[in-house]
PDB file of N, CA and C in Angstrom:
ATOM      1  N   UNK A   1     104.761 166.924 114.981  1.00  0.00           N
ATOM      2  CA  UNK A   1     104.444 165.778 115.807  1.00  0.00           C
ATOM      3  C   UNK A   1     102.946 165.649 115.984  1.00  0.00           C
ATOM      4  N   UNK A   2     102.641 164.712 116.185  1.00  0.00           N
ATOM      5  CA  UNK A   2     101.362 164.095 116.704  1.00  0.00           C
ATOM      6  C   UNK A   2     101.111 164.344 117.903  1.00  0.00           C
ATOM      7  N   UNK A   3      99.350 164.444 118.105  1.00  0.00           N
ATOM      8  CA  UNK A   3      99.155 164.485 119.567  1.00  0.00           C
ATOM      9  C   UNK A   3      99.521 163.145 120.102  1.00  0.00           C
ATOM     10  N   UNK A   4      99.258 163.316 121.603  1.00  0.00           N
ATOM     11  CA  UNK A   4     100.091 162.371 122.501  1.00  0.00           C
ATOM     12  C   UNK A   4      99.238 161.203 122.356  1.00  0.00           C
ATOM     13  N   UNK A   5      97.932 161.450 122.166  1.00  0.00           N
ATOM     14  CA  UNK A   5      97.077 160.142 122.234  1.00  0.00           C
ATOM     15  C   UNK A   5      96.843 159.288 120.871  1.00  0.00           C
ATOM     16  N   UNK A   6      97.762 160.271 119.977  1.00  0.00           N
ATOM     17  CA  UNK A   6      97.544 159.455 118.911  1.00  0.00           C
ATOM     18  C   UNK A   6      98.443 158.622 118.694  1.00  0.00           C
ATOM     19  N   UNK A   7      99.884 159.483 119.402  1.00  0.00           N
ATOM     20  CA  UNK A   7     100.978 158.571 118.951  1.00  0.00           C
ATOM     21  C   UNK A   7     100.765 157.441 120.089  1.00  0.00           C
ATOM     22  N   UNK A   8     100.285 157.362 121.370  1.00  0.00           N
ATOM     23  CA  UNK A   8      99.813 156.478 121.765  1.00  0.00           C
ATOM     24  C   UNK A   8      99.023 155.357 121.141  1.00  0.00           C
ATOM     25  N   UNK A   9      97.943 155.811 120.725  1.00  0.00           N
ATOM     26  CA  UNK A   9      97.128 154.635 119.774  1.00  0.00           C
ATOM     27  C   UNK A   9      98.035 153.709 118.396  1.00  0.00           C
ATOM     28  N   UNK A  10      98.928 155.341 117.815  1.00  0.00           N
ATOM     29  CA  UNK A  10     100.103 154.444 117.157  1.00  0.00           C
ATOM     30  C   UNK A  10     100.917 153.115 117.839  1.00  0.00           C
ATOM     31  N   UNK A  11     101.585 153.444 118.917  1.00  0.00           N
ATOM     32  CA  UNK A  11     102.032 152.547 119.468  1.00  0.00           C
ATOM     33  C   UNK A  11     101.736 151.122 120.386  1.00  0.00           C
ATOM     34  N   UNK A  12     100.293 151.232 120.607  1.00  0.00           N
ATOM     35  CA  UNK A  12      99.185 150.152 120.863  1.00  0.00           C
ATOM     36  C   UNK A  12      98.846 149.315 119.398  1.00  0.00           C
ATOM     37  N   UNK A  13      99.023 149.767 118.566  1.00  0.00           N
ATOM     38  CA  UNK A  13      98.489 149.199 116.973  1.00  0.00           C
ATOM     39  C   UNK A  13      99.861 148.922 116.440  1.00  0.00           C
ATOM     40  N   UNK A  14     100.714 149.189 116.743  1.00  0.00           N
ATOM     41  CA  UNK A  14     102.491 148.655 116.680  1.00  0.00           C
ATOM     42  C   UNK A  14     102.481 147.500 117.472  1.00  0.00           C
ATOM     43  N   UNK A  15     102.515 147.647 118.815  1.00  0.00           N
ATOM     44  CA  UNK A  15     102.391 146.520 119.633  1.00  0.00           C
ATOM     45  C   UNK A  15     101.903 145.376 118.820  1.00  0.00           C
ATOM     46  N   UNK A  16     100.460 145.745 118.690  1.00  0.00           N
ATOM     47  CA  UNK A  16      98.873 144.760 118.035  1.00  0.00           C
ATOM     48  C   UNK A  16      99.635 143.932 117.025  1.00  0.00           C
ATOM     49  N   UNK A  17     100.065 144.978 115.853  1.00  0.00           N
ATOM     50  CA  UNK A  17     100.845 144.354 115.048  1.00  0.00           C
ATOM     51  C   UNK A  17     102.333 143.103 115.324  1.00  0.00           C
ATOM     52  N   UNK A  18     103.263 143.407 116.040  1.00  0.00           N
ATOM     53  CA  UNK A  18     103.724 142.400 116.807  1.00  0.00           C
ATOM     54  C   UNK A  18     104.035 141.306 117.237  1.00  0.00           C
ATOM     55  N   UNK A  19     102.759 141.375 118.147  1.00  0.00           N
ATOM     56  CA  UNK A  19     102.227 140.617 118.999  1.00  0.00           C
ATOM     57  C   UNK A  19     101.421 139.767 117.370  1.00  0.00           C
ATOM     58  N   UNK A  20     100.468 140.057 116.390  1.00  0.00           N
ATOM     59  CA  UNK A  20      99.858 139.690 115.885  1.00  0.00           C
ATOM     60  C   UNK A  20     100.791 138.475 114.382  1.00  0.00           C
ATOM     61  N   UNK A  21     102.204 139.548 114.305  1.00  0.00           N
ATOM     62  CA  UNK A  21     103.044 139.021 113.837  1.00  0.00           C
ATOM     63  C   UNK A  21     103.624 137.723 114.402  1.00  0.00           C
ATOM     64  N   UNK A  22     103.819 137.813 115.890  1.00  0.00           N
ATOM     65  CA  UNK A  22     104.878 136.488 116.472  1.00  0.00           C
ATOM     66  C   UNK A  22     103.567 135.085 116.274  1.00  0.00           C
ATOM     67  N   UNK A  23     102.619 135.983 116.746  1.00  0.00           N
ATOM     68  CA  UNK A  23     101.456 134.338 116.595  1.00  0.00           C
ATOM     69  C   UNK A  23     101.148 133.836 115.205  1.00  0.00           C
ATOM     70  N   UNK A  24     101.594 134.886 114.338  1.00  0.00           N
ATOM     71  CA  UNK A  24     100.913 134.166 113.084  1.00  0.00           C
ATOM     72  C   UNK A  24     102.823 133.372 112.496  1.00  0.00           C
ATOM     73  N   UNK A  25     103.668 133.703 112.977  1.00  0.00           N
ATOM     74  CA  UNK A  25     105.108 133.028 112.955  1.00  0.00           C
ATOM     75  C   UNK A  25     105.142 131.846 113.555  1.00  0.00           C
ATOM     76  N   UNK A  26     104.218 131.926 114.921  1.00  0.00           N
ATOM     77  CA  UNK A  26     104.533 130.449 115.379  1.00  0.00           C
ATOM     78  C   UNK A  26     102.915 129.698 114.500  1.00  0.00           C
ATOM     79  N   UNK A  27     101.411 130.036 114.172  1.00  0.00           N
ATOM     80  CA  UNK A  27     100.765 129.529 113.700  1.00  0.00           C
ATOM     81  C   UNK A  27     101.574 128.435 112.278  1.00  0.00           C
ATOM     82  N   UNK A  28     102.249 129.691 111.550  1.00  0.00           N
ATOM     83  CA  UNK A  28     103.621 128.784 110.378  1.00  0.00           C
ATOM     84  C   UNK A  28     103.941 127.531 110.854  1.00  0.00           C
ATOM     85  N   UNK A  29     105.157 127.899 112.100  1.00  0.00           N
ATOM     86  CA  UNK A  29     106.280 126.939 112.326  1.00  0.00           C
ATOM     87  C   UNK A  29     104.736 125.546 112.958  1.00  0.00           C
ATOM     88  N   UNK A  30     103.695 125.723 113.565  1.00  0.00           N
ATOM     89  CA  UNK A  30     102.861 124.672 113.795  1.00  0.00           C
ATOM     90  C   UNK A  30     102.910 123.870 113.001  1.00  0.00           C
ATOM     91  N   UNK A  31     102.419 124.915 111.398  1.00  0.00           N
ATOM     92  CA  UNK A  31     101.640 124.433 110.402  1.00  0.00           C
ATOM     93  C   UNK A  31     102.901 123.578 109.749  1.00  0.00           C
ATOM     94  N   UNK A  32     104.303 123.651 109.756  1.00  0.00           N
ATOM     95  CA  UNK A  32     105.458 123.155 109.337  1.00  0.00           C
ATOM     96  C   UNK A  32     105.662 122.282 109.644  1.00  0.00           C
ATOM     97  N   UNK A  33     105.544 121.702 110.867  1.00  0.00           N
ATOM     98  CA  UNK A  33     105.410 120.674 111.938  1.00  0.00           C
ATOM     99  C   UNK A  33     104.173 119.790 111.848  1.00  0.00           C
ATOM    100  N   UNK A  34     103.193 119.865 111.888  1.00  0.00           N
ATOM    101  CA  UNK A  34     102.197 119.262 111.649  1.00  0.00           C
ATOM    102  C   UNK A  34     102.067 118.397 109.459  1.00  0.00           C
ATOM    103  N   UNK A  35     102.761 119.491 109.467  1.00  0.00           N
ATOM    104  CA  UNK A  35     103.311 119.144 107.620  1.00  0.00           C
ATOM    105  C   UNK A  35     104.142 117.645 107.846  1.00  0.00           C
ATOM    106  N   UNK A  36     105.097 118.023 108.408  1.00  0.00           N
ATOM    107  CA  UNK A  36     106.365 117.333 108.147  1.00  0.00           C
ATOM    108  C   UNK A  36     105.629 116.091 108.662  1.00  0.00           C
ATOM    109  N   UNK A  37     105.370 115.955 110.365  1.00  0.00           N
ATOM    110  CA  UNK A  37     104.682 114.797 110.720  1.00  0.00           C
ATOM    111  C   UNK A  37     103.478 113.768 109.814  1.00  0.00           C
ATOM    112  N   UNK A  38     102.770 114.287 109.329  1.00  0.00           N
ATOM    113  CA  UNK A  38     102.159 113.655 108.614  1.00  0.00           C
ATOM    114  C   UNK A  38     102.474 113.222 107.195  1.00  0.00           C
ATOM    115  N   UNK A  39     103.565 113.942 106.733  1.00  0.00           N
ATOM    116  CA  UNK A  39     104.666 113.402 105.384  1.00  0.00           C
ATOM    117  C   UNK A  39     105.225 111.982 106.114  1.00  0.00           C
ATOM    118  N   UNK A  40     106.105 112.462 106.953  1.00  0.00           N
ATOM    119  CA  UNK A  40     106.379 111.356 107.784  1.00  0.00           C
ATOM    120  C   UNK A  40     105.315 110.123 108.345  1.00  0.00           C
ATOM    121  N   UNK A  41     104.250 110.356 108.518  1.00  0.00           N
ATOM    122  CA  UNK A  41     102.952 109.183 108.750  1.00  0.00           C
ATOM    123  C   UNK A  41     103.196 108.592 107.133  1.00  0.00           C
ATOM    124  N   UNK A  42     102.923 109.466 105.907  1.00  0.00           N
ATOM    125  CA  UNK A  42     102.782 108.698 104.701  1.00  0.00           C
ATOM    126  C   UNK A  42     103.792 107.823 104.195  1.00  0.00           C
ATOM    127  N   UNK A  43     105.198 108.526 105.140  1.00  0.00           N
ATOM    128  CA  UNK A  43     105.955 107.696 104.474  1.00  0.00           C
ATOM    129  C   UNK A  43     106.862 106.179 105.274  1.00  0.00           C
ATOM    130  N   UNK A  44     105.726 106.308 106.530  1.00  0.00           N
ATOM    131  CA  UNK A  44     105.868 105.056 107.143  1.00  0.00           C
ATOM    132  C   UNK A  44     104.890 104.090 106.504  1.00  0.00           C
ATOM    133  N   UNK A  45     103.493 104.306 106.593  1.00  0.00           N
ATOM    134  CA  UNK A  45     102.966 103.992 105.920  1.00  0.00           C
ATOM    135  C   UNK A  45     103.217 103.048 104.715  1.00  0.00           C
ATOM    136  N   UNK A  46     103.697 103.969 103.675  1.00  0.00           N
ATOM    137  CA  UNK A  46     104.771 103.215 102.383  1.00  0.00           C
ATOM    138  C   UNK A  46     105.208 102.523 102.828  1.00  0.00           C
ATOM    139  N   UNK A  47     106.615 102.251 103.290  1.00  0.00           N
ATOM    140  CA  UNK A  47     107.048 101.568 103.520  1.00  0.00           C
ATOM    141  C   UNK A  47     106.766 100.141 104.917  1.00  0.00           C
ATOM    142  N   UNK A  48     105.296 100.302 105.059  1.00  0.00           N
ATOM    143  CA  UNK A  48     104.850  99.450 105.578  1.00  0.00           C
ATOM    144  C   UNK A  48     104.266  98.853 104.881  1.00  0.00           C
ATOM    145  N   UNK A  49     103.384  99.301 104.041  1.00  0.00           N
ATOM    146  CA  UNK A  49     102.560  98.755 102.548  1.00  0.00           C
ATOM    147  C   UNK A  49     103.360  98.000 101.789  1.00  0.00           C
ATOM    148  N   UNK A  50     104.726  98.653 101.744  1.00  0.00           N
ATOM    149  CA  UNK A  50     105.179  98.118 100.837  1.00  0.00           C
ATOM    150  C   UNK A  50     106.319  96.439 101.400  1.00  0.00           C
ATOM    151  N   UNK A  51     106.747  96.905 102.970  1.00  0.00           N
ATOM    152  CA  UNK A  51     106.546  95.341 103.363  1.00  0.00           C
ATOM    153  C   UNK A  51     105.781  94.159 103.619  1.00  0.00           C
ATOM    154  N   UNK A  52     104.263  94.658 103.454  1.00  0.00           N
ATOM    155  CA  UNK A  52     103.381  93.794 103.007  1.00  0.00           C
ATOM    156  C   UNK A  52     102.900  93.540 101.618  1.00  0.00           C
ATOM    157  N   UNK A  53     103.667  93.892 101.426  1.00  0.00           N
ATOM    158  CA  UNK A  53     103.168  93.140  99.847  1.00  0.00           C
ATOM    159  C   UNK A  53     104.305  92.321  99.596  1.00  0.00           C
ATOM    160  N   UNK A  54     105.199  92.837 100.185  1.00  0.00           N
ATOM    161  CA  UNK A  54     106.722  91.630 100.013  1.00  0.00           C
ATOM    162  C   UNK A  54     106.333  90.013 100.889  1.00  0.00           C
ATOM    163  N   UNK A  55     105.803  90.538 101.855  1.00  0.00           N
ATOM    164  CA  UNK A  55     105.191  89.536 102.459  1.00  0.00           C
ATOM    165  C   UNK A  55     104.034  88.449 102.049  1.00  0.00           C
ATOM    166  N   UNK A  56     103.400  89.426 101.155  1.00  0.00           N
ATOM    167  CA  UNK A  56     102.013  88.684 100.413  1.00  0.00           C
ATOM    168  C   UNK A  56     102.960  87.850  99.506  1.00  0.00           C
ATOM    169  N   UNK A  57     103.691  88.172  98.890  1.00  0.00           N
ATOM    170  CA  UNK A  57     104.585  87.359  97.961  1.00  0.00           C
ATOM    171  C   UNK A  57     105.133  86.663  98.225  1.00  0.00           C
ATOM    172  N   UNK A  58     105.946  86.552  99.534  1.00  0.00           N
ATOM    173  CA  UNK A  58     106.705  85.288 100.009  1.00  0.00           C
ATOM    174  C   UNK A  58     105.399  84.453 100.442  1.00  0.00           C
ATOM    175  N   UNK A  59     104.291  84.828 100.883  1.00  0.00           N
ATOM    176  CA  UNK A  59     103.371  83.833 101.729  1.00  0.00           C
ATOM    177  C   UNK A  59     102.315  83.397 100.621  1.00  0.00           C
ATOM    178  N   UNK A  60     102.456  84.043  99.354  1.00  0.00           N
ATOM    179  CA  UNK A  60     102.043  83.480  98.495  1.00  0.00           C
ATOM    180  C   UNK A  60     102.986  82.187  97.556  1.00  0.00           C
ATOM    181  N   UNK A  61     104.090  82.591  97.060  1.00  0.00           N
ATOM    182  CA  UNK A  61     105.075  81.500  97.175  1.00  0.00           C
ATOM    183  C   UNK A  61     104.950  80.005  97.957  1.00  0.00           C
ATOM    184  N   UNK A  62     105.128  80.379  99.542  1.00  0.00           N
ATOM    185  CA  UNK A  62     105.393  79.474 100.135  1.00  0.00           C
ATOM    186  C   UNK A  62     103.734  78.745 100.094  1.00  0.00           C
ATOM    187  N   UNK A  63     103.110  79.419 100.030  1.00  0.00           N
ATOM    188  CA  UNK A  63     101.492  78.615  99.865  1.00  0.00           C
ATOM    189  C   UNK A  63     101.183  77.429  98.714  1.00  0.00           C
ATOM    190  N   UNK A  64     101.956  78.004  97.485  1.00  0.00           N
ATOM    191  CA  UNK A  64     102.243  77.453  96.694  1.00  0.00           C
ATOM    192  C   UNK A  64     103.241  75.984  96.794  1.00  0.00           C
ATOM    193  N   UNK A  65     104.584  76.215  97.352  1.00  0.00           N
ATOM    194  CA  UNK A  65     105.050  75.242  97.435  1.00  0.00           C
ATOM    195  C   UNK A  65     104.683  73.906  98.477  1.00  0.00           C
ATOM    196  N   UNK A  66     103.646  74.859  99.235  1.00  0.00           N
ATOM    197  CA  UNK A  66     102.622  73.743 100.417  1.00  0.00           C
ATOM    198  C   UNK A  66     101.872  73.220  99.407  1.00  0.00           C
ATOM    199  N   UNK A  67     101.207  73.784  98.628  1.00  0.00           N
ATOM    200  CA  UNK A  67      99.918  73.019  98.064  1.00  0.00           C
ATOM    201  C   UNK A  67     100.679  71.826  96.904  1.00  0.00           C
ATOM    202  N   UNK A  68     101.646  71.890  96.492  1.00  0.00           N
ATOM    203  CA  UNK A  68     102.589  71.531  95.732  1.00  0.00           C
ATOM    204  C   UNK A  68     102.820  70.209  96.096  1.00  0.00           C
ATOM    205  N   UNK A  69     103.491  70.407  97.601  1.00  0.00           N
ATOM    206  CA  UNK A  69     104.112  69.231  98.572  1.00  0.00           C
ATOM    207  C   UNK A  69     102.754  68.773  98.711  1.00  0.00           C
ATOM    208  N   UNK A  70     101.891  69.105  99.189  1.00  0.00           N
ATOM    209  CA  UNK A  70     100.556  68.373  99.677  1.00  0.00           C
ATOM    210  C   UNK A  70     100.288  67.320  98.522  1.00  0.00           C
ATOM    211  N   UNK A  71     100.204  67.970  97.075  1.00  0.00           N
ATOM    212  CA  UNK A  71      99.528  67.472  96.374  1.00  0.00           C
ATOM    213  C   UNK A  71     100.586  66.104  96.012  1.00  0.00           C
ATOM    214  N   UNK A  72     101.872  66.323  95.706  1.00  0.00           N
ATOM    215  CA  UNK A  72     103.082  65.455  95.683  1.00  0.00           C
ATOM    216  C   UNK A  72     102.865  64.130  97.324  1.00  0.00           C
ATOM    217  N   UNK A  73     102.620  64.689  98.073  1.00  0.00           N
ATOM    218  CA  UNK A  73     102.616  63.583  98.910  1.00  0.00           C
ATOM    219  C   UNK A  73     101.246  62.951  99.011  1.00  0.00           C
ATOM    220  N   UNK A  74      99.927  63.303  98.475  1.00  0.00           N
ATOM    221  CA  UNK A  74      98.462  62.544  98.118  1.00  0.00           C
ATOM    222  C   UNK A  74      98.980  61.992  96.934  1.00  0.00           C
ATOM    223  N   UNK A  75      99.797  62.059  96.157  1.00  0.00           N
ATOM    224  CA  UNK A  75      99.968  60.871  94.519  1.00  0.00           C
ATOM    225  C   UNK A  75     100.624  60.021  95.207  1.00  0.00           C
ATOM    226  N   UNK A  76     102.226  60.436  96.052  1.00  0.00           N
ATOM    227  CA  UNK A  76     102.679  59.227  96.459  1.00  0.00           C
ATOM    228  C   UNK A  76     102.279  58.314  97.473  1.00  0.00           C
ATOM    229  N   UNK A  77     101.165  58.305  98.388  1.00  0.00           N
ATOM    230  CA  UNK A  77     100.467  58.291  99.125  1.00  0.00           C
ATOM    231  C   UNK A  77     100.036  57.094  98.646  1.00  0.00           C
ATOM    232  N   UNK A  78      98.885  57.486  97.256  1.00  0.00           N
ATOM    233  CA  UNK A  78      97.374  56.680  96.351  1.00  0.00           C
ATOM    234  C   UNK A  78      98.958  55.463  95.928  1.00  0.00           C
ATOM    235  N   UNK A  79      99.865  55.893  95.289  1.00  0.00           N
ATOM    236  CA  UNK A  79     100.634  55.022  94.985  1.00  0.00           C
ATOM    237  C   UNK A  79     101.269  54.207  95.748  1.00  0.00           C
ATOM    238  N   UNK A  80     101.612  54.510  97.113  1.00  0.00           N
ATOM    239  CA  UNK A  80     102.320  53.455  97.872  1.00  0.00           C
ATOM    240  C   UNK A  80     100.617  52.524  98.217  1.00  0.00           C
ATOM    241  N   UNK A  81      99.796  53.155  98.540  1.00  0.00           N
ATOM    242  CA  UNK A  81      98.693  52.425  98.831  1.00  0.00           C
ATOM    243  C   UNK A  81      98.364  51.243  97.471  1.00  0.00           C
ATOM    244  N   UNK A  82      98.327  51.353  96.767  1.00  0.00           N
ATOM    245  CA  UNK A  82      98.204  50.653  95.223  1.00  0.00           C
ATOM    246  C   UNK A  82      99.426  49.392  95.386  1.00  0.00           C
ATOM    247  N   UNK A  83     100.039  49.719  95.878  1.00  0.00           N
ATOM    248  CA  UNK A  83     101.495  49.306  95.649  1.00  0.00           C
ATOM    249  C   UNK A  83     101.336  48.020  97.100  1.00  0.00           C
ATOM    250  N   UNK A  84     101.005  48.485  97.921  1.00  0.00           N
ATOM    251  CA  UNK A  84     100.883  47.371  99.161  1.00  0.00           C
ATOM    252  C   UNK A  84      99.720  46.874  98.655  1.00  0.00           C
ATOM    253  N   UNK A  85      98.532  47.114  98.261  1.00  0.00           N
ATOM    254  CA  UNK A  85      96.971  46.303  97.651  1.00  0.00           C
ATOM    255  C   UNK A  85      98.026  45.169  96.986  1.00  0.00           C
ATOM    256  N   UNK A  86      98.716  45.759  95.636  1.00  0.00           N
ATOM    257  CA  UNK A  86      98.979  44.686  95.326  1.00  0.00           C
ATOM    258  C   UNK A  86     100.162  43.804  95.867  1.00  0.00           C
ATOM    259  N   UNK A  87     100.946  43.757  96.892  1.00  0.00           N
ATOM    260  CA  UNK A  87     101.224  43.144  97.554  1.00  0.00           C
ATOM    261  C   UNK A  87     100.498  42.622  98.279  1.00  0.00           C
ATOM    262  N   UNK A  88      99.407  42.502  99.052  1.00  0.00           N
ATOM    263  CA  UNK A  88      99.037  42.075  99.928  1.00  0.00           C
ATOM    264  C   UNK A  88      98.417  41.016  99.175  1.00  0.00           C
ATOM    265  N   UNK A  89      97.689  41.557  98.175  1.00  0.00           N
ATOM    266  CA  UNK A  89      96.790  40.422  97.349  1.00  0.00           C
ATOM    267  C   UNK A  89      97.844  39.302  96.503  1.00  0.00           C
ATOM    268  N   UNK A  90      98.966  39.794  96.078  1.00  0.00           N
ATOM    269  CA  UNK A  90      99.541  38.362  95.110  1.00  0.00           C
ATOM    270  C   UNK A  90     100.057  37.472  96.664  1.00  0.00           C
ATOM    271  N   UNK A  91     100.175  37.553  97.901  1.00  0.00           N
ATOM    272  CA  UNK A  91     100.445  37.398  98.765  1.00  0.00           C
ATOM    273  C   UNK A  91      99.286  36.197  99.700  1.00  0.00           C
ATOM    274  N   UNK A  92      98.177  37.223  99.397  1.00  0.00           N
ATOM    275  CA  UNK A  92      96.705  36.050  99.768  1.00  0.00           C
ATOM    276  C   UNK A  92      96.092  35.401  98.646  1.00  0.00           C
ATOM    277  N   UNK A  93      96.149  35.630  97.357  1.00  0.00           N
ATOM    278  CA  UNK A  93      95.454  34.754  96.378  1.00  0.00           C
ATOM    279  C   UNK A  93      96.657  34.135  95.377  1.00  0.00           C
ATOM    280  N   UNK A  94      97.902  35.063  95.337  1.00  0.00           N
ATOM    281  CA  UNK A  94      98.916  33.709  94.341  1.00  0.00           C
ATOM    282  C   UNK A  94      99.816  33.976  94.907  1.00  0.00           C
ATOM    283  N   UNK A  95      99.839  33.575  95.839  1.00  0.00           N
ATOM    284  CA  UNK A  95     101.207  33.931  96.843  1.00  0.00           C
ATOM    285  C   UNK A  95     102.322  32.298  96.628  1.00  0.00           C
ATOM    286  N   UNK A  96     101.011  31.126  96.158  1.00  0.00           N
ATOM    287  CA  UNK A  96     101.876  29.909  96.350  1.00  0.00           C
ATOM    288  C   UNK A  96     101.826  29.580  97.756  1.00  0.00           C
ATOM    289  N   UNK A  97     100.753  29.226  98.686  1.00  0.00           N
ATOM    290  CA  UNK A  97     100.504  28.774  99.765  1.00  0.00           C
ATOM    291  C   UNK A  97     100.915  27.525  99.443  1.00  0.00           C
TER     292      UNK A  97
END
Protein backbone atom coordinates (compact mmCIF):
# COMPACT_ATOMS: atom_id res chain seq x y z
CA UNK A 1 0.00 0.00 0.00
CA UNK A 2 0.68 3.54 -0.38
CA UNK A 3 1.28 6.15 2.08
CA UNK A 4 -1.83 7.82 3.30
CA UNK A 5 -1.07 11.11 1.66
CA UNK A 6 -0.49 9.74 -1.43
CA UNK A 7 -3.37 7.71 -1.75
CA UNK A 8 -5.00 10.86 -0.71
CA UNK A 9 -3.54 12.98 -3.52
CA UNK A 10 -4.62 9.80 -5.63
CA UNK A 11 -8.02 10.36 -4.74
CA UNK A 12 -8.14 14.32 -5.12
CA UNK A 13 -6.71 13.71 -8.87
CA UNK A 14 -9.64 10.93 -9.24
CA UNK A 15 -12.07 13.38 -8.06
CA UNK A 16 -10.14 16.24 -10.55
CA UNK A 17 -10.54 13.76 -13.13
CA UNK A 18 -14.40 13.42 -12.68
CA UNK A 19 -15.36 16.39 -11.99
CA UNK A 20 -13.09 17.32 -15.17
CA UNK A 21 -14.84 14.48 -17.08
CA UNK A 22 -18.71 15.58 -16.31
CA UNK A 23 -17.77 19.30 -17.60
CA UNK A 24 -16.11 18.32 -20.59
CA UNK A 25 -19.60 15.79 -21.16
CA UNK A 26 -21.78 18.60 -20.69
CA UNK A 27 -19.13 21.16 -22.77
CA UNK A 28 -20.20 18.07 -25.77
CA UNK A 29 -23.92 17.91 -25.12
CA UNK A 30 -23.59 22.25 -25.39
CA UNK A 31 -21.57 21.85 -28.35
CA UNK A 32 -24.51 19.28 -29.78
CA UNK A 33 -27.06 21.73 -29.09
CA UNK A 34 -25.64 24.72 -30.29
CA UNK A 35 -24.86 22.28 -33.59
CA UNK A 36 -28.26 21.22 -34.06
CA UNK A 37 -29.72 24.89 -33.50
CA UNK A 38 -27.88 26.47 -36.00
CA UNK A 39 -28.45 23.41 -38.66
CA UNK A 40 -31.83 24.25 -37.80
CA UNK A 41 -31.24 28.33 -38.42
CA UNK A 42 -29.81 27.02 -42.02
CA UNK A 43 -32.49 25.13 -42.63
CA UNK A 44 -35.13 27.72 -41.98
CA UNK A 45 -33.34 29.91 -43.72
CA UNK A 46 -33.63 27.51 -46.97
CA UNK A 47 -36.65 27.19 -46.89
CA UNK A 48 -37.29 30.80 -46.53
CA UNK A 49 -34.97 31.59 -49.51
CA UNK A 50 -36.45 29.29 -51.15
CA UNK A 51 -40.10 30.82 -50.62
CA UNK A 52 -38.78 33.82 -51.95
CA UNK A 53 -37.78 33.01 -54.92
CA UNK A 54 -41.18 31.27 -55.49
CA UNK A 55 -42.42 34.53 -54.77
CA UNK A 56 -39.98 36.47 -57.08
CA UNK A 57 -41.57 34.26 -59.72
CA UNK A 58 -45.10 34.66 -59.14
CA UNK A 59 -44.43 38.61 -58.73
CA UNK A 60 -42.46 38.42 -61.64
CA UNK A 61 -45.22 36.69 -63.71
CA UNK A 62 -47.87 38.78 -62.45
CA UNK A 63 -45.65 41.99 -63.35
CA UNK A 64 -45.62 40.73 -66.57
CA UNK A 65 -49.18 40.16 -67.11
CA UNK A 66 -49.65 43.99 -65.65
CA UNK A 67 -47.34 45.38 -68.11
CA UNK A 68 -49.14 43.24 -70.75
CA UNK A 69 -52.72 44.53 -69.69
CA UNK A 70 -51.29 48.06 -69.44
CA UNK A 71 -49.84 47.92 -72.71
CA UNK A 72 -53.21 46.09 -74.26
CA UNK A 73 -55.34 48.78 -72.73
CA UNK A 74 -52.86 52.06 -74.17
CA UNK A 75 -53.48 50.34 -78.00
CA UNK A 76 -57.11 50.04 -77.24
CA UNK A 77 -57.26 53.28 -75.70
CA UNK A 78 -55.06 55.25 -79.04
CA UNK A 79 -57.74 53.17 -80.96
CA UNK A 80 -61.01 53.97 -79.42
CA UNK A 81 -59.57 57.59 -79.40
CA UNK A 82 -58.90 57.38 -83.39
CA UNK A 83 -62.13 55.86 -83.67
CA UNK A 84 -64.32 58.81 -81.94
CA UNK A 85 -61.73 61.62 -83.97
CA UNK A 86 -63.16 60.04 -86.71
CA UNK A 87 -66.53 60.14 -85.67
CA UNK A 88 -66.66 63.31 -84.45
CA UNK A 89 -65.13 64.77 -87.61
CA UNK A 90 -67.38 62.91 -90.50
CA UNK A 91 -70.04 64.29 -88.03
CA UNK A 92 -68.75 68.17 -88.16
CA UNK A 93 -67.35 68.37 -91.73
CA UNK A 94 -69.53 65.53 -93.84
CA UNK A 95 -71.94 64.77 -91.56
CA UNK A 96 -74.69 66.22 -94.25
CA UNK A 97 -75.82 69.26 -92.18
Amino acid sequence: MLPEDVEARFRRIEDNLAVTAELQRQAEDRSKEDIDHVKAIQDAMARWMDKMADRQDEFEVKMSALIDAQIQGEAETRELRRMLELYLKSRTNGGGN
